[in-house]
Protein backbone atom coordinates (compact mmCIF):
# COMPACT_ATOMS: atom_id res chain seq x y z
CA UNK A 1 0.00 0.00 0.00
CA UNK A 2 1.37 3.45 -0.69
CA UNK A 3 2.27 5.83 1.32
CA UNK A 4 0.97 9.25 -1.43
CA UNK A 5 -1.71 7.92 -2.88
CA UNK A 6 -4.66 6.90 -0.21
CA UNK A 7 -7.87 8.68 -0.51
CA UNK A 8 -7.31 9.58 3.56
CA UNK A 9 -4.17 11.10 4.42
CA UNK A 10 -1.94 8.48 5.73
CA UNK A 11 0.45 9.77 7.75
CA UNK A 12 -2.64 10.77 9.54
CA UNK A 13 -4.48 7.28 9.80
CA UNK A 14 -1.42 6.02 11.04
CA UNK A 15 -0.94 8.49 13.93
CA UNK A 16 -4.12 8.17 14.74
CA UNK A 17 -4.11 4.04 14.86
CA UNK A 18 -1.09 4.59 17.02
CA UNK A 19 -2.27 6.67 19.50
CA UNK A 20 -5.86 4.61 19.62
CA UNK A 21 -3.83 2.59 22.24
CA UNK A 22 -5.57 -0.58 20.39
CA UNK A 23 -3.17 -3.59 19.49
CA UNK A 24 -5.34 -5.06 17.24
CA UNK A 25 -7.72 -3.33 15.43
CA UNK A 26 -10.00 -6.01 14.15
CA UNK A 27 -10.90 -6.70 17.86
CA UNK A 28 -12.34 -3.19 18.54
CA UNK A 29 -15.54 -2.16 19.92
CA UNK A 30 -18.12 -0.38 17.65
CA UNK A 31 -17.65 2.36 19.51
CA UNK A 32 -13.96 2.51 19.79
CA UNK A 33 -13.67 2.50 15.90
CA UNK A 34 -16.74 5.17 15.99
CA UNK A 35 -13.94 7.44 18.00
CA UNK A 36 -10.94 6.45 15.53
CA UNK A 37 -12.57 7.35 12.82
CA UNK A 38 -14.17 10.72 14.78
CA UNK A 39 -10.76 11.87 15.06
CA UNK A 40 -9.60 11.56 11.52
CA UNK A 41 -12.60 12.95 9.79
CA UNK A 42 -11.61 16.37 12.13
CA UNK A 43 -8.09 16.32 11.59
CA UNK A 44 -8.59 15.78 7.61
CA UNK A 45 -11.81 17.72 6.87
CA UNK A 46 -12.81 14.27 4.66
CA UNK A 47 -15.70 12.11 5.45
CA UNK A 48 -15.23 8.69 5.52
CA UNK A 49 -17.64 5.88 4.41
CA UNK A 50 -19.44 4.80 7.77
CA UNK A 51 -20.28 1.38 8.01
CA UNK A 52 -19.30 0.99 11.25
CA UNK A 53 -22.17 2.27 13.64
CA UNK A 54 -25.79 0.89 12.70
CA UNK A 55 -27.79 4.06 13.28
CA UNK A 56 -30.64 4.18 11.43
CA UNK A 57 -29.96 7.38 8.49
CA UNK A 58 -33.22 8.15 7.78
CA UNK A 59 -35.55 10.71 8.88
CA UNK A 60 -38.46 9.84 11.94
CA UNK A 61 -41.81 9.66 9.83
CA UNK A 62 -43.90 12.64 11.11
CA UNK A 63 -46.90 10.28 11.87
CA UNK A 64 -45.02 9.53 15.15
CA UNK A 65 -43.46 12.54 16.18
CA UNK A 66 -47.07 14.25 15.63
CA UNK A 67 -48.67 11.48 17.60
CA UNK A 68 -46.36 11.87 20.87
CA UNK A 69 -49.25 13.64 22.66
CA UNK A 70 -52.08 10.56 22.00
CA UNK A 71 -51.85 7.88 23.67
CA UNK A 72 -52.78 4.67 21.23
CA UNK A 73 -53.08 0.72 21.19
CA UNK A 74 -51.83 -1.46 18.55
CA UNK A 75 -50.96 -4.39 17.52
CA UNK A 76 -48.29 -6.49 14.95
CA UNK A 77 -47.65 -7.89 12.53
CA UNK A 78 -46.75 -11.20 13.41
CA UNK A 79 -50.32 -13.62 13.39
CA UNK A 80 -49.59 -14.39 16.89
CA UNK A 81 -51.46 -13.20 20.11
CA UNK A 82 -50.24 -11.47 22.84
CA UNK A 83 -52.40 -9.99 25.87
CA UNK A 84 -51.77 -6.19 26.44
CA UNK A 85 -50.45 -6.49 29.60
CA UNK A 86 -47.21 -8.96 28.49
CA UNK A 87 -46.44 -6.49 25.99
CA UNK A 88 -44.08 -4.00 27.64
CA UNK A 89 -42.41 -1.07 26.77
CA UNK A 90 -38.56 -0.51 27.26
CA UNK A 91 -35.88 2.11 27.13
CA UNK A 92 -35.09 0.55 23.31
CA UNK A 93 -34.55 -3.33 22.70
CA UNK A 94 -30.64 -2.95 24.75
CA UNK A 95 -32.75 -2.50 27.87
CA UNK A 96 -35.04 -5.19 27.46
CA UNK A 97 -32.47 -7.90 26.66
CA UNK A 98 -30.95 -6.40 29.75
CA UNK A 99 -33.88 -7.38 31.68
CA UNK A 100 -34.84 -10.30 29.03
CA UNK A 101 -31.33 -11.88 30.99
CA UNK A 102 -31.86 -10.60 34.12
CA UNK A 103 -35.02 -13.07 34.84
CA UNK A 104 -34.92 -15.31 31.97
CA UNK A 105 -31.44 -16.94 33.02
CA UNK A 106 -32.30 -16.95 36.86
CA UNK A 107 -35.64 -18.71 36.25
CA UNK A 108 -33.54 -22.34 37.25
CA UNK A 109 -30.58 -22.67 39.14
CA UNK A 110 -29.03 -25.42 37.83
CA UNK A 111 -28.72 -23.99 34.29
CA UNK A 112 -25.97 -21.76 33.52
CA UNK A 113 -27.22 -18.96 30.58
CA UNK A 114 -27.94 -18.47 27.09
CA UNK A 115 -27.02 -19.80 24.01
CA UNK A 116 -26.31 -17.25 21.43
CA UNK A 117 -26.67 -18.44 17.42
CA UNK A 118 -24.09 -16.30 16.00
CA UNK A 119 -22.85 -14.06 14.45
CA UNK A 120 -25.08 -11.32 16.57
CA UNK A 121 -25.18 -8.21 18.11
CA UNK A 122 -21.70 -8.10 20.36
CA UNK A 123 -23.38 -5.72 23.04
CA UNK A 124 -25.92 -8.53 23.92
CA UNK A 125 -23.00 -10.82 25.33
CA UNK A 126 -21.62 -8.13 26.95
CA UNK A 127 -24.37 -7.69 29.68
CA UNK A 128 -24.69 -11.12 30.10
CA UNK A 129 -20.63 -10.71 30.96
CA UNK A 130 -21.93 -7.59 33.05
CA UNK A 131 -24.72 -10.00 35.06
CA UNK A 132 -21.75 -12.64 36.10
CA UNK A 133 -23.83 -15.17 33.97
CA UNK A 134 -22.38 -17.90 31.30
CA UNK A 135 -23.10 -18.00 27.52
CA UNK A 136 -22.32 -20.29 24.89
CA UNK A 137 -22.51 -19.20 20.79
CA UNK A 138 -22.01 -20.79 17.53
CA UNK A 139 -21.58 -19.44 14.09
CA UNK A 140 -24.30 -20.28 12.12
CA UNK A 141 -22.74 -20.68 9.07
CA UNK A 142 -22.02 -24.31 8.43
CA UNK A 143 -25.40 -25.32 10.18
CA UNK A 144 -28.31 -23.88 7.83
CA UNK A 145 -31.38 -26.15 7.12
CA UNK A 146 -31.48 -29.64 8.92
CA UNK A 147 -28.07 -29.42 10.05
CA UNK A 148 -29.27 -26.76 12.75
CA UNK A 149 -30.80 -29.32 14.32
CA UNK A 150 -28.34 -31.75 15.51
CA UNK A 151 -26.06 -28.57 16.51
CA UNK A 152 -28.51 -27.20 18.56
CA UNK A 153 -29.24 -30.32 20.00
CA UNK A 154 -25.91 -30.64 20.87
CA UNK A 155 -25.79 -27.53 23.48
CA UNK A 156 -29.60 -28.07 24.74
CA UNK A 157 -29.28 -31.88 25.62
CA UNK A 158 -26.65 -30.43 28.36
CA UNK A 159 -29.49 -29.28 30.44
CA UNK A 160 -27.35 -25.87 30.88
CA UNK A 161 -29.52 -23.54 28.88
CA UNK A 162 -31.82 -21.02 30.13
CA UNK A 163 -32.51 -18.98 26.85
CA UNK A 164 -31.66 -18.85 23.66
CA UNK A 165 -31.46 -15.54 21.15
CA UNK A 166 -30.71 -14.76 17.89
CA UNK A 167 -32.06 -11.50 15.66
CA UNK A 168 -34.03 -12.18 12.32
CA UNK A 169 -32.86 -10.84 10.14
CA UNK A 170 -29.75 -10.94 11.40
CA UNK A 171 -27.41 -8.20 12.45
CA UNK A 172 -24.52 -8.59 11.28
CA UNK A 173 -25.30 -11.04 8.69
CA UNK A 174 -28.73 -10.03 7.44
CA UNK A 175 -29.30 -13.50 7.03
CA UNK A 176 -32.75 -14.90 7.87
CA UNK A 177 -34.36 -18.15 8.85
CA UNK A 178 -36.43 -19.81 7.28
CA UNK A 179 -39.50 -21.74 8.62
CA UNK A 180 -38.11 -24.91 8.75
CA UNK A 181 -34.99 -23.72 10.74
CA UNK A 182 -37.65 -21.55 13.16
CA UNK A 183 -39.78 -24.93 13.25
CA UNK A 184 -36.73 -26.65 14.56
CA UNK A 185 -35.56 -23.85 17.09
CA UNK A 186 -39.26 -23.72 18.76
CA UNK A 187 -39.51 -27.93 18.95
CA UNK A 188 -36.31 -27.78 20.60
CA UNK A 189 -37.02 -25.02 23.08
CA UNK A 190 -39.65 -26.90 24.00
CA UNK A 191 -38.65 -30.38 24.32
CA UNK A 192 -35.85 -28.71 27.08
CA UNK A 193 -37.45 -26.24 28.77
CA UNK A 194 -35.70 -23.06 27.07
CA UNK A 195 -36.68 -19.86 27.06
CA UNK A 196 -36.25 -18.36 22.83
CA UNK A 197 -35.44 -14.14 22.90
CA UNK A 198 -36.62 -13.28 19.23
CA UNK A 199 -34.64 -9.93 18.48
CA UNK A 200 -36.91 -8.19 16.11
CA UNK A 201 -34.85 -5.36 15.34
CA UNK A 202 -35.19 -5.22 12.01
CA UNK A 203 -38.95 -6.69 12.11
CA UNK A 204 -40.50 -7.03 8.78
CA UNK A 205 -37.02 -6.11 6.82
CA UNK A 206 -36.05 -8.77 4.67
CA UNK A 207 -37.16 -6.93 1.31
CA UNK A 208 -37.69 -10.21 -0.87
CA UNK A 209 -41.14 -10.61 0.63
CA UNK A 210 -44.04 -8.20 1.69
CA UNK A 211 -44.58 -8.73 5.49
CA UNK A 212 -46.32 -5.28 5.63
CA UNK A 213 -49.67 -5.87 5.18
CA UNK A 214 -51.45 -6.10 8.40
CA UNK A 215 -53.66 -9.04 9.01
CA UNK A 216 -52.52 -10.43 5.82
CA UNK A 217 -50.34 -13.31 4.92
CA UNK A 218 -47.77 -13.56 4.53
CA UNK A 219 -46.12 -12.81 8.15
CA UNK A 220 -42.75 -11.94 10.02
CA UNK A 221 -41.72 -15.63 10.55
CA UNK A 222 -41.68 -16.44 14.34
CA UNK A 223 -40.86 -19.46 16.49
CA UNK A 224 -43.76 -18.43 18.20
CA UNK A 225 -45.45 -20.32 15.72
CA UNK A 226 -43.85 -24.02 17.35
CA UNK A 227 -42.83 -23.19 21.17
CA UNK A 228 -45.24 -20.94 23.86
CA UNK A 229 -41.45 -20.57 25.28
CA UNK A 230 -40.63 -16.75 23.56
CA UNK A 231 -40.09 -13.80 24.36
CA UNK A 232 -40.04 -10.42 20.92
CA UNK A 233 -37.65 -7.35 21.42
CA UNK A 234 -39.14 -5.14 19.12
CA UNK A 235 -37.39 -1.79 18.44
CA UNK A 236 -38.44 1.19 17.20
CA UNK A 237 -35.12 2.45 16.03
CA UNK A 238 -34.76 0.43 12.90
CA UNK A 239 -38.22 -0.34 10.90
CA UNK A 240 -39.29 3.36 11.90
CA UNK A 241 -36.53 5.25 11.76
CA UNK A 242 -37.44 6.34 15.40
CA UNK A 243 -33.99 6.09 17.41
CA UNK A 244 -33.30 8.99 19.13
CA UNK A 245 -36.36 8.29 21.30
CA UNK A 246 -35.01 4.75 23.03
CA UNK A 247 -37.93 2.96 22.74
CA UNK A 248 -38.81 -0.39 22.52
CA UNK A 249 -41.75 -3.40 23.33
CA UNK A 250 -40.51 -6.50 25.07
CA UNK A 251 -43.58 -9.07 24.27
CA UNK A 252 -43.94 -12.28 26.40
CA UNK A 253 -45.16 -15.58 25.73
CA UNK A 254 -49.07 -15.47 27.62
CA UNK A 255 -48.19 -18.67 28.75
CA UNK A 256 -44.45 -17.56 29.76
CA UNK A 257 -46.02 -14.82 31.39
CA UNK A 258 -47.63 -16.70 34.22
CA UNK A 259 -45.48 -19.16 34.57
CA UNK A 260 -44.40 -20.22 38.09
CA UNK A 261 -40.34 -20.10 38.53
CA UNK A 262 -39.33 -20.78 42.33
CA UNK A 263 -35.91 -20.19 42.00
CA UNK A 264 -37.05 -16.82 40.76
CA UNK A 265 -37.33 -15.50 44.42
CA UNK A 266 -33.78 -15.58 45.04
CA UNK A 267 -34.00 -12.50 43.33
CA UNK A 268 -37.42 -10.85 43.36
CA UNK A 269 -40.61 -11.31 45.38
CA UNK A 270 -42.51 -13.08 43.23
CA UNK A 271 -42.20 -16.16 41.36
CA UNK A 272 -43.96 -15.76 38.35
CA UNK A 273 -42.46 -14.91 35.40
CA UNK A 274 -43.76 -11.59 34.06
CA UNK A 275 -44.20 -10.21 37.62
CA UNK A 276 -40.46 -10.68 38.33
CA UNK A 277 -39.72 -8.91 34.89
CA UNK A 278 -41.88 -5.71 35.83
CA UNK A 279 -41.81 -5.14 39.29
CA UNK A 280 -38.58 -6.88 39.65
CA UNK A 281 -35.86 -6.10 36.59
CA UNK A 282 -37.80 -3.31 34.75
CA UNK A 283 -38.41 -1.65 38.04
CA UNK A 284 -34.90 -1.75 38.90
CA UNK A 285 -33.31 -0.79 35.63
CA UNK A 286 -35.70 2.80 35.22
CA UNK A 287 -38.30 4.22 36.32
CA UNK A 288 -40.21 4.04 33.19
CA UNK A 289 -39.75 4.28 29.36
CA UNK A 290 -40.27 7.89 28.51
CA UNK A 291 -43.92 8.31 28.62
CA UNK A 292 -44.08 11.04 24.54
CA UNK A 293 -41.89 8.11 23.07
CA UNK A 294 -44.58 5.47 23.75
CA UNK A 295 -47.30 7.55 22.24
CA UNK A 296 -45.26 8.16 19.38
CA UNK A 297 -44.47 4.51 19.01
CA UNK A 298 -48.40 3.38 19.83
CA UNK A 299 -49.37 5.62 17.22
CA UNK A 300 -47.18 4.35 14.17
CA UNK A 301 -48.01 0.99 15.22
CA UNK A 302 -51.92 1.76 15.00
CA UNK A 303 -51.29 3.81 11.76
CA UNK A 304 -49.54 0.65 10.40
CA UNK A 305 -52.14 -1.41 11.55
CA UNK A 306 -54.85 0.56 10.11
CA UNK A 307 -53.43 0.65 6.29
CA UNK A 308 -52.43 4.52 6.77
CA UNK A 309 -49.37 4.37 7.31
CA UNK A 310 -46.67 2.14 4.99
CA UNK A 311 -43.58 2.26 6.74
CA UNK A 312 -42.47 -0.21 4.85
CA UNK A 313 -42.17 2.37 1.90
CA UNK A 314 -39.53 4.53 3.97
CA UNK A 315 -37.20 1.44 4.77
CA UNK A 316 -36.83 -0.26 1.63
CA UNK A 317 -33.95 2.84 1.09
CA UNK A 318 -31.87 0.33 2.81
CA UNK A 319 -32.55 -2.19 0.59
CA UNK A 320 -31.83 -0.26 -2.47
CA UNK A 321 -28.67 0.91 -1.03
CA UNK A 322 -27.31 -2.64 -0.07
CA UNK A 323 -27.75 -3.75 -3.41
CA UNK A 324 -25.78 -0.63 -5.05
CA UNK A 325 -22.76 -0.65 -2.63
CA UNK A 326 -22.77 -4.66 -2.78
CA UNK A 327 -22.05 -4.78 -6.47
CA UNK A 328 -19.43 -2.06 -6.18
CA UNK A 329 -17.60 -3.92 -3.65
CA UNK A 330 -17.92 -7.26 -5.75
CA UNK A 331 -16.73 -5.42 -9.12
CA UNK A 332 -14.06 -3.85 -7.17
CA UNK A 333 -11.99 -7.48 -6.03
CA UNK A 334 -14.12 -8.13 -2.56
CA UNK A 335 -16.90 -11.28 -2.01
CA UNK A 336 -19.45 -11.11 0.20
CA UNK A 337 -19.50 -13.33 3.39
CA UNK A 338 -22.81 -14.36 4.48
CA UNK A 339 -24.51 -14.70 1.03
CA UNK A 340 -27.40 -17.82 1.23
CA UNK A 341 -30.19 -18.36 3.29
CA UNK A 342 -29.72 -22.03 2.23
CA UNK A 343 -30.18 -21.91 -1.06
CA UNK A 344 -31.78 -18.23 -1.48
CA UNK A 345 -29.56 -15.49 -1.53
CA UNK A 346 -29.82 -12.92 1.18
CA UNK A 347 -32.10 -9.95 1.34
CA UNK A 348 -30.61 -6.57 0.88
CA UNK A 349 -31.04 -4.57 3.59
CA UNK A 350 -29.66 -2.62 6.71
CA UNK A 351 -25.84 -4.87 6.63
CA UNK A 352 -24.15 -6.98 4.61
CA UNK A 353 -21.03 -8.67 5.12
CA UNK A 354 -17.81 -8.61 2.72
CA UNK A 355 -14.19 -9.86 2.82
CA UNK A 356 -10.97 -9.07 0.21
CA UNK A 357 -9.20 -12.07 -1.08
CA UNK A 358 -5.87 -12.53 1.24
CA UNK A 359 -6.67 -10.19 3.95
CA UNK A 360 -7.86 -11.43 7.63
CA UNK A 361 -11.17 -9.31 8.80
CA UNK A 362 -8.30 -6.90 11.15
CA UNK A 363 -6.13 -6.47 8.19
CA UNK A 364 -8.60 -5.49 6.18
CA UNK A 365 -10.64 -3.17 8.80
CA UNK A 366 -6.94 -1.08 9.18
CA UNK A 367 -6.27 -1.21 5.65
CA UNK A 368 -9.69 0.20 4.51
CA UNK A 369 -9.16 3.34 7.14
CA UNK A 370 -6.54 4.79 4.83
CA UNK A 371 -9.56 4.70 2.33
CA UNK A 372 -11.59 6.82 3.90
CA UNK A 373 -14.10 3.92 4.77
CA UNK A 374 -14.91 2.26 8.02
CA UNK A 375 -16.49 -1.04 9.02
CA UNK A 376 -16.47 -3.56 12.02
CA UNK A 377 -14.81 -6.95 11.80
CA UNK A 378 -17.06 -10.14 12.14
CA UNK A 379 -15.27 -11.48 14.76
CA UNK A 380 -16.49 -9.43 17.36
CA UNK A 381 -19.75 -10.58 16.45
CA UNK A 382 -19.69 -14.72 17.73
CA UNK A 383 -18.15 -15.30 13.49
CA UNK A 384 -16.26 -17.39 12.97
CA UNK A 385 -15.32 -15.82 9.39
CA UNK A 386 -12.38 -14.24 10.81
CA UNK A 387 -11.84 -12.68 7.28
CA UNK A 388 -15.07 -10.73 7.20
CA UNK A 389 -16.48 -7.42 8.16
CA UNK A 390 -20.22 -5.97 8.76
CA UNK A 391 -21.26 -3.25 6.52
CA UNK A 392 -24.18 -1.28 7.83
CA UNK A 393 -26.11 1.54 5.16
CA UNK A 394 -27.39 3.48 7.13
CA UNK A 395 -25.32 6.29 6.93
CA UNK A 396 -24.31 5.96 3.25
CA UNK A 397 -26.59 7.64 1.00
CA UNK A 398 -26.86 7.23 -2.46
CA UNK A 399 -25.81 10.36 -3.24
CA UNK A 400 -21.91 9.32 -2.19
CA UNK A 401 -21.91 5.87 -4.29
CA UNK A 402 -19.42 7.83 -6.58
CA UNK A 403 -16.96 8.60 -3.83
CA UNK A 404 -17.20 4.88 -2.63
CA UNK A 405 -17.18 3.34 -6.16
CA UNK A 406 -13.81 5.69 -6.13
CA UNK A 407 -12.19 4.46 -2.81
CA UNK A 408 -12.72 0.99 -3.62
CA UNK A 409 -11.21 1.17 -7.37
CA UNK A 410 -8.56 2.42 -5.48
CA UNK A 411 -8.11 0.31 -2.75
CA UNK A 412 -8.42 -2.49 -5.29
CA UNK A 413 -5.87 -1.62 -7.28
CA UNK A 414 -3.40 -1.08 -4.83
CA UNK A 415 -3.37 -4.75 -3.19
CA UNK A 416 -4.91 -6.74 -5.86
CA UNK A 417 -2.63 -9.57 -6.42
C-alpha cells in the first residue's frame, strides 16, 4: 500500500491508529472504531464511508413525532397473540435484553445462561458478561437447514440452557431463517425447557417478501409459531426510523407470562415470570420508558395497523442501497460473506457482510481506514469468518456511491494480487 496515494491522508491514519492505544484493530468495539474514525474525519476535513455504527440514516416519519401527545393501542404484525399487559415497553430493545437476561437466566438454578446463534449483536453478550452469567454461541454458518438441528441439540441436551437468542434478520449477517430452521428452534425449546429471545430489530425487513400488510399473509416468521417458550424485542429504532427516542416493546409468551419459577425469588418477590420482569428487573433498571416516546411509538403501530401508514415504503432505502454498494464492492476485487439463506440469496437490507481475497477481517478493517471507509470486523460478532467485516447503510446515502465506487477502485488496485 502506498504511502501518497490513499484517498485519507496516511500519515494521519497512522498516527491516529497509534495513539488509539488498540493492538489489534479487528478486535475493537463499535464504539472505539466510531472514535478512531471521529478523530480523523476532524483532523482531515474528509468524510469517511461509515459502516461501522448501525444508526438508522433516515428521517423519523412525522406520523409519530405528531402522535407523541395521544396515547394509542396497537398491535403487529406477526399472526400471533399477545395480551396487552405482556407487551411492555422498554428504554429501546438494549434495555429489554438487559432485563430479558436478568429473569430469563435466573428462572432455574441449575442452568448456567444463554445460548447465542451467532454471528449477533456483540453488546448482547456483553451484559450477560456484566450480570456474572455464562453464555455459549455458535456461528451459524455451516449449520443452515437440517443441520441446525443436531447442533442445537448438541448444546440443549446439556441441560445448561436457560434462553436462547438470535435477531431475524440478522445483524450482522442479514441472514434470515427460514421456517423450517424456526420450526426446529421452537420444537427444541420446548422439548428442554428453554426460554427463545426473538430480536426483532429489524422486524418485517427482509425486502424479498411483503410482510407489511397487516392481518394479511404472509407474516414476520416467528418461532412463536412451534414453542409458547418466547419472548419479541421489538425496536423502534430500525423499521421506523425512530432512534433517538429509546424505545422499545418486550412481548412475552401469555403462557411464559404466568409461569411459576421458584428459584425466581432468590432475586425478586414473586415467582412468576412476568411479575419478576416488571416489578422486579424493569423496576430496577428505570423508572419508566419515557412516557411522549410510547405515544409516538403506539401511534405508528396503530397507523400501520390501520393501512395509513406504509412504513415499509420509507425502509426499503436500505434495501436499495445494499444492493448498489454490494455490487461495487464485488466489481471492485471483494466477495461477500454471508450470502445464502440455504439456497436463497440474502435480502438486501440494513448490513451486509464482505471480505478481500488474502486479507484477515483486522487487516482489512486497518487497511480500509486509509480509504476513507470504516467497518467492524465479524469477529467481534460470535463469526467465525475471521476474514469478514459488517457493513451497515445506514449512513451511506446514495448520493456518495461515486466517492465509494472511487475508494474501492482504489483500494483495489493497490493490493490486488
Amino acid at each position: 500500500m502506498s504511502t501518497n496515494n490513499t484517498p485519507i491522508n496516511f500519515e494521519i491514519v497512522k498516527d491516529e491508529l497509534a495513539n488509539s492505544g488498540l493492538a489489534d484493530l479487528g478486535k475493537a468495539s463499535i464504539r472505539e472504531l466510531v472514535r478512531i474514525v471521529n478523530k480523523i474525519e476532524n483532523r482531515t476535513g474528509q468524510k469517511f464511508i461509515r459502516m461501522e455504527m448501525g444508526v438508522p440514516g433516515l428521517a423519523p416519519p412525522a406520523v409519530g413525532i405528531n402522535a407523541e401527545i395521544e396515547a394509542l393501542k396497537a398491535g403487529l404484525f406477526l399472526d400471533i397473540e399477545v395480551s396487552a399487559a405482556n407487551c411492555l415497553p422498554s428504554v429501546g430493545s438494549m434495555q429489554g435484553a438487559f432485563a430479558v437476561f436478568m429473569v430469563a437466566n435466573r428462572t432455574d438454578r441449575n442452568k448456567e445462561g444463554t445460548l447465542f446463534i451467532d454471528p449477533g449483536f456483540p453488546v448482547q453478550k456483553q451484559q450477560v458478561r456484566v450480570l456474572g452469567q455464562d453464555y455459549y454461541n455458535f456461528d451459524v454458518y455451516n449449520f443452515r437447514g437440517e443441520k441446525l438441528r443436531e447442533k442445537l441439540e448438541s448444546y440443549l441436551k446439556t441441560g445448561k440452557i436457560s434462553t436462547l437468542l438470535y435477531s431475524n434478520p440478522n445483524n450482522p449477517s442479514w441472514i434470515c431463517f427460514t421456517e423450517k430452521e424456526l420450526q426446529i428452534i421452537g420444537e427444541l425449546a420446548t422439548k428442554y425447557d428453554v426460554i427463545v429471545i426473538e430480536d426483532l430489530a429489524y422486524f418485517g425487513m427482509d425486502f424479498r417478501h411483503d410482510y407489511w400488510k397487516p392481518g394479511v399473509a404472509p407474516y414476520q416468521p416467528t418461532v412463536a409459531k412451534y414453542t409458547d417458550n418466547y419472548i419479541y424485542l421489538i425496536s423502534g429504532s430500525k423499521a421506523f426510523s425512530y432512534a433517538g427516542q429509546r424505545i422499545g416493546t418486550m412481548a412475552i409468551s401469555d403462557k411464559l407470562a404466568t409461569r411459576v419459577y421458584p428459584d425466581l425469588k432468590r432475586y425478586y418477590s414473586s415467582d412468576i415470570f412476568a411479575y419478576a420482569m416488571v416489578y422486579g428487573a424493569l423496576y430496577s433498571l428505570s423508572s419508566g420508558a419515557t412516557h411522549s416516546a410510547q405515544y409516538g411509538l403506539a401511534a405508528m403501530l396503530k397507523a400501520a395497523n390501520d393501512g395509513t401508514y406504509d412504513f415499509r415504503t420509507d425502509v426499503l432505502e436500505y434495501g436499495r442501497r445494499a444492493a448498489a454498494m454490494k455490487k461495487l464492492f464485488v466489481e471492485n476485487g471483494f466477495e461477500i460473506v454471508y450470502d445464502k439463506d440455504e439456497d436463497e440469496l440474502i435480502a438486501d437490507g440494513f448490513y451486509f457482510t464482505f471480505s478481500y481475497p488474502g486479507l484477515t477481517g483486522s487487516q482489512l478493517v486497518e487497511k480500509l481506514m486509509y480509504y476513507g471507509i470504516s467497518a467492524i470486523t465479524l469477529n467481534i460478532t460470535g463469526s467465525e469468518r475471521h476474514e469478514g467485516l459488517r457493513a451497515c447503510v445506514s449512513q451511506t446515502g446514495m448520493d456518495r456511491l461515486g466517492e465509494l465506487e472511487a475508494r474501492l477502485k482504489a483500494f483495489n488496485k493497490d493490493h490486488a494480487k
